[in-house]
Protein backbone atom coordinates (compact mmCIF):
# COMPACT_ATOMS: atom_id res chain seq x y z
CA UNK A 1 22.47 243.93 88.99
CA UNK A 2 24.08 240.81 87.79
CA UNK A 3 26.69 238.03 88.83
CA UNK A 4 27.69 235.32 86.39
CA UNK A 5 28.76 232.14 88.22
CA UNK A 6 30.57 229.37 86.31
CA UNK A 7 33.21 226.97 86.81
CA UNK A 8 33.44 225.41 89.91
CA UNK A 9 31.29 226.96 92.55
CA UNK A 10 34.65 227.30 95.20
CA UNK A 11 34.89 229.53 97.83
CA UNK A 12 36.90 232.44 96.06
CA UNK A 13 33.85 232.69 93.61
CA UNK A 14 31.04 232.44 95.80
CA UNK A 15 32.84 235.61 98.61
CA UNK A 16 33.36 237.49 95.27
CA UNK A 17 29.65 237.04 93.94
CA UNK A 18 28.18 237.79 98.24
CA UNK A 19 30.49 240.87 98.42
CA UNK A 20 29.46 242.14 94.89
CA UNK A 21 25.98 241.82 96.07
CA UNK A 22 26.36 243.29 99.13
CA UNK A 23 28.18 246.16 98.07
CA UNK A 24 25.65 247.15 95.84
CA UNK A 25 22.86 246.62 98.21
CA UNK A 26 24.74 248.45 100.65
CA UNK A 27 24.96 251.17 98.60
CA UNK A 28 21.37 251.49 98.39
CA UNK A 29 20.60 249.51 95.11
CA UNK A 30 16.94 248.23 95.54
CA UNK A 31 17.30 246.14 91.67
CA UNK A 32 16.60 242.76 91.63
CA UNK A 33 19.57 240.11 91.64
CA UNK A 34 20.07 238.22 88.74
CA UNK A 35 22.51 235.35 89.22
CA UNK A 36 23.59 233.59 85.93
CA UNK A 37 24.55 229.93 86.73
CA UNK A 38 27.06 227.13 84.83
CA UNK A 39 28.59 224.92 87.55
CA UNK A 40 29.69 222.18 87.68
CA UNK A 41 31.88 220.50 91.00
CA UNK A 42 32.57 222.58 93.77
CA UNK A 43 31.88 222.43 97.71
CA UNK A 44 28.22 221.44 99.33
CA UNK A 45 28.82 223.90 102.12
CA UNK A 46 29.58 226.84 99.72
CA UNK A 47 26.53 225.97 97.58
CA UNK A 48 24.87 226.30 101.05
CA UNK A 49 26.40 229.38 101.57
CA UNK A 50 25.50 231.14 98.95
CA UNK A 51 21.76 229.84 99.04
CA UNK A 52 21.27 231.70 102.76
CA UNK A 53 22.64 234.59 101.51
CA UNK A 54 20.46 235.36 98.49
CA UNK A 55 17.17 234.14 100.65
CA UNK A 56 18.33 236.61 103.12
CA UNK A 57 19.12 239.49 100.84
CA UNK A 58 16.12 242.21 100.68
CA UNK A 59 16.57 242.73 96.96
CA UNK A 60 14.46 239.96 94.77
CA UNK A 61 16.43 236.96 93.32
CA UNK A 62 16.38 235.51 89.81
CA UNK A 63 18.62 232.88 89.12
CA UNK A 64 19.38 231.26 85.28
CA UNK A 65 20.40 228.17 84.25
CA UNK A 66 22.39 227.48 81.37
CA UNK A 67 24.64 224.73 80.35
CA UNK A 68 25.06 221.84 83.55
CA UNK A 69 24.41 222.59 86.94
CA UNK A 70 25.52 220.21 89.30
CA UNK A 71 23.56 219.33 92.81
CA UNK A 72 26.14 221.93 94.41
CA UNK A 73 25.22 224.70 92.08
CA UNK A 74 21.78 223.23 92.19
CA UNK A 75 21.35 224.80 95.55
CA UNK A 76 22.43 228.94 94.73
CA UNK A 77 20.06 228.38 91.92
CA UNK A 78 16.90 227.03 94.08
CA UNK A 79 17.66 230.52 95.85
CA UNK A 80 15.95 232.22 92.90
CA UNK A 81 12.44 233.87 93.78
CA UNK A 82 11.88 233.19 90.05
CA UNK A 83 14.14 230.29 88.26
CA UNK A 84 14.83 230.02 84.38
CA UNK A 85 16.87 228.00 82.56
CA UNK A 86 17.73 227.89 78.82
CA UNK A 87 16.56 224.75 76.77
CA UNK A 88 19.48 223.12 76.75
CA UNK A 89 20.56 223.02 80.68
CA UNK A 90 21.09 219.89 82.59
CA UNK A 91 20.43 219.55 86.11
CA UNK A 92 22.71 216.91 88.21
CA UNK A 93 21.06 215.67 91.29
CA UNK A 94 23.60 212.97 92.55
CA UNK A 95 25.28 213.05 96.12
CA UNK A 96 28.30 214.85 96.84
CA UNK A 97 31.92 212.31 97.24
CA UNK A 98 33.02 213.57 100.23
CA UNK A 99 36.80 213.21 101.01
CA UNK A 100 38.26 212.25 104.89
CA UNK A 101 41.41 213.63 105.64
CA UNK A 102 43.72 213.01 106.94
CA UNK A 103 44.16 209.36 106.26
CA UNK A 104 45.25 208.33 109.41
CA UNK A 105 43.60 210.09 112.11
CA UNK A 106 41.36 208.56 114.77
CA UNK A 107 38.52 207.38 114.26
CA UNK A 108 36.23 209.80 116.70
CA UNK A 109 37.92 212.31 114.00
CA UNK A 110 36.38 210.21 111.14
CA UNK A 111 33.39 210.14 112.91
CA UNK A 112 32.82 213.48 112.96
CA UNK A 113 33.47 214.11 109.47
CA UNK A 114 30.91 211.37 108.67
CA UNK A 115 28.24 213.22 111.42
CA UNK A 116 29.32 216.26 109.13
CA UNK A 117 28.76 214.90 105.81
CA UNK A 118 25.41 213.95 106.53
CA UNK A 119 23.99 216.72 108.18
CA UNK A 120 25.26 218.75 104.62
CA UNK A 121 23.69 215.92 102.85
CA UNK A 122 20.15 216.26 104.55
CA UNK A 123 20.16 219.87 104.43
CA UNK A 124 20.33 220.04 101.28
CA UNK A 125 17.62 217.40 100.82
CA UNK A 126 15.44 219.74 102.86
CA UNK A 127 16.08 222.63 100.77
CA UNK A 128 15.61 220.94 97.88
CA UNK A 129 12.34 219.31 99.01
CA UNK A 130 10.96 223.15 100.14
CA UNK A 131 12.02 224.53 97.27
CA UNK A 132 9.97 222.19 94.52
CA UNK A 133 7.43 220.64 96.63
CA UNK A 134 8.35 217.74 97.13
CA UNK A 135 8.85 215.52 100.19
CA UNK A 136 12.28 214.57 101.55
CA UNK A 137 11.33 211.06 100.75
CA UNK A 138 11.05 211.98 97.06
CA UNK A 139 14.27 214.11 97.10
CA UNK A 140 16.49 211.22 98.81
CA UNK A 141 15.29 208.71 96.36
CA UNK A 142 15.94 211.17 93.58
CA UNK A 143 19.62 212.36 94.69
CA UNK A 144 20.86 208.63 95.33
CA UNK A 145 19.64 207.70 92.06
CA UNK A 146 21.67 210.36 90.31
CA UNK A 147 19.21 211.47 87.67
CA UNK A 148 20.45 214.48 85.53
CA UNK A 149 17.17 215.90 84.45
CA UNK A 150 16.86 217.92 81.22
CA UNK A 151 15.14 221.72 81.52
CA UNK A 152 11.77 220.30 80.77
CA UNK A 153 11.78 217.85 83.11
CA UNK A 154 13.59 219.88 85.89
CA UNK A 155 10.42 222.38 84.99
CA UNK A 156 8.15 219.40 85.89
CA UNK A 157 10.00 218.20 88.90
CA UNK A 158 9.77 221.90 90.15
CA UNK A 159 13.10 222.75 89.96
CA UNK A 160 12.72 225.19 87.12
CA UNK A 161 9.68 228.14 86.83
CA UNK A 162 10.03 228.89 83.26
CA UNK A 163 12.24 227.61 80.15
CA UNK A 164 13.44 230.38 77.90
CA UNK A 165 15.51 230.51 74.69
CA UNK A 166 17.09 233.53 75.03
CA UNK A 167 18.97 234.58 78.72
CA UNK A 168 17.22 237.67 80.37
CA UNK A 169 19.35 240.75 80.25
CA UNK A 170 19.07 243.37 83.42
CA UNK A 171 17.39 246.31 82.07
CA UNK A 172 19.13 249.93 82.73
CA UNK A 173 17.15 251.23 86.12
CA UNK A 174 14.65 253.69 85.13
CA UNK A 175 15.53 257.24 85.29
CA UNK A 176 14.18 258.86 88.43
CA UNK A 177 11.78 261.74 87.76
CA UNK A 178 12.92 264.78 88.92
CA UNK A 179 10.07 266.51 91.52
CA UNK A 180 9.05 269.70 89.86
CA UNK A 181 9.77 273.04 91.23
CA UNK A 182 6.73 274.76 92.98
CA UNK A 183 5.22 277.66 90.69
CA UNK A 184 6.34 281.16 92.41
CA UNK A 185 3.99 283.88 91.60
C-alpha cells in the first residue's frame, strides 16, 4: 500500500494518510507501507505525529523522498525502516518559527508556549539523532545552522539509505496459492 504526502504536512493530510493506513491494516493487509514524501512547511507536532504512528504500525515502512523536504516532513520520513530519495531531493534541517498567540496574554501563558516549543524542538533533535547516528550535539549544531543537504550528502549524514533514479512502485500482492484438494480414492 501507498500514501503520497505533499504540500504542507497539516493536520487534515497527515489524519487522512494514519486512517488510510489503518484501515488497511485493520483490514488485515500485512504489505509494507510505502509513504511518498514532498513537503515543505507544515506543523512540528504533526510531523511528530505521524513519525509514532508509522514506528508503531506492524506493517514495514518505506518512506521516499523526492523534491524538498523540510525538517517537519523530515521527521515522517526518518520513520522509514528503509529511506530513499530520488537524486534530486533536498533535505531542510533548520528550526521551526514558532508563532505565540495571542499577542497579549500573560506572560505565564507565553511561558508555556516557550516550555512547549522547546520540548518539540528537542524531540525532534532526539529523533533525528537515533535515527542517523548521530549525537544530539551534532544534530543541534546542524538544525541551527540551517543546512539543506542534497541526497548525497543526506545519504552520508545518515538521513538517506539509498539514492535511486527512478521512485519504487508497490508491486501487486502475490496471488495466494490455493491448498489443493486431498486425493479421494
Amino acid at each position: 500500500m501507498w500514501f503520497s504526502l505533499t504540500g504542507a504536512l497539516v493536520p487534515l493530510l497527515v489524519s487522512d494518510a494514519i486512517n488510510f493506513i489503518t484501515n488497511h491494516i485493520n483490514n488485515g493487509s500485512k504489505a509494507p507501507v510505502t509513504l511518498y514524501i514532498a513537503a515543505s512547511a507544515g506543523e512540528f507536532i504533526d510531523g511528530l505525529r505521524l513519525y509514532d504512528f508509522l514506528k508503531a504500525i506492524p506493517n514495514s515502512v518505506e518512506t521516499v523522498a523526492y523534491g524538498y523536504l523540510d525538517s517537519t516532513s523530515l521527521l515522517a520520513y526518518l520513520a522509514g525502516d528503509k529511506r530513499i530519495a530520488l537524486p534530486h531531493a533536498l533535505f531542510d534541517t533548520y528550526v521551526g518559527v514558532f508563532r505565540m498567540e495571542p499577542h497579549e496574554a500573560p506572560l505565564s501563558y507565553h511561558q508555556g508556549l516557550l516550555n512547549m516549543h522547546k520540548t518539540i524542538e528537542e524531540k525532534m533533535q532526539q529523533i533525528i539523532a537515533e535515527e542517523t547516528g548521530k549525537t544530539k550535539k551534532e544534530i543541534e549544531r546542524v538544525i541551527h545552522s540551517e543546512n539543506v543537504f542534497s541526497a548525497e550528502q543526506a545519504r552520508d549524514f545518515g538521513i538517506v539509505h539509498l539514492i535511486s533514479d527512478t521512485l519504487p512502485v508497490c508491486a501487486p500482492p502475490e496471488p495466494q496459492e490455493e491448498p489443493e484438494e486431498p486425493v479421494k480414492n
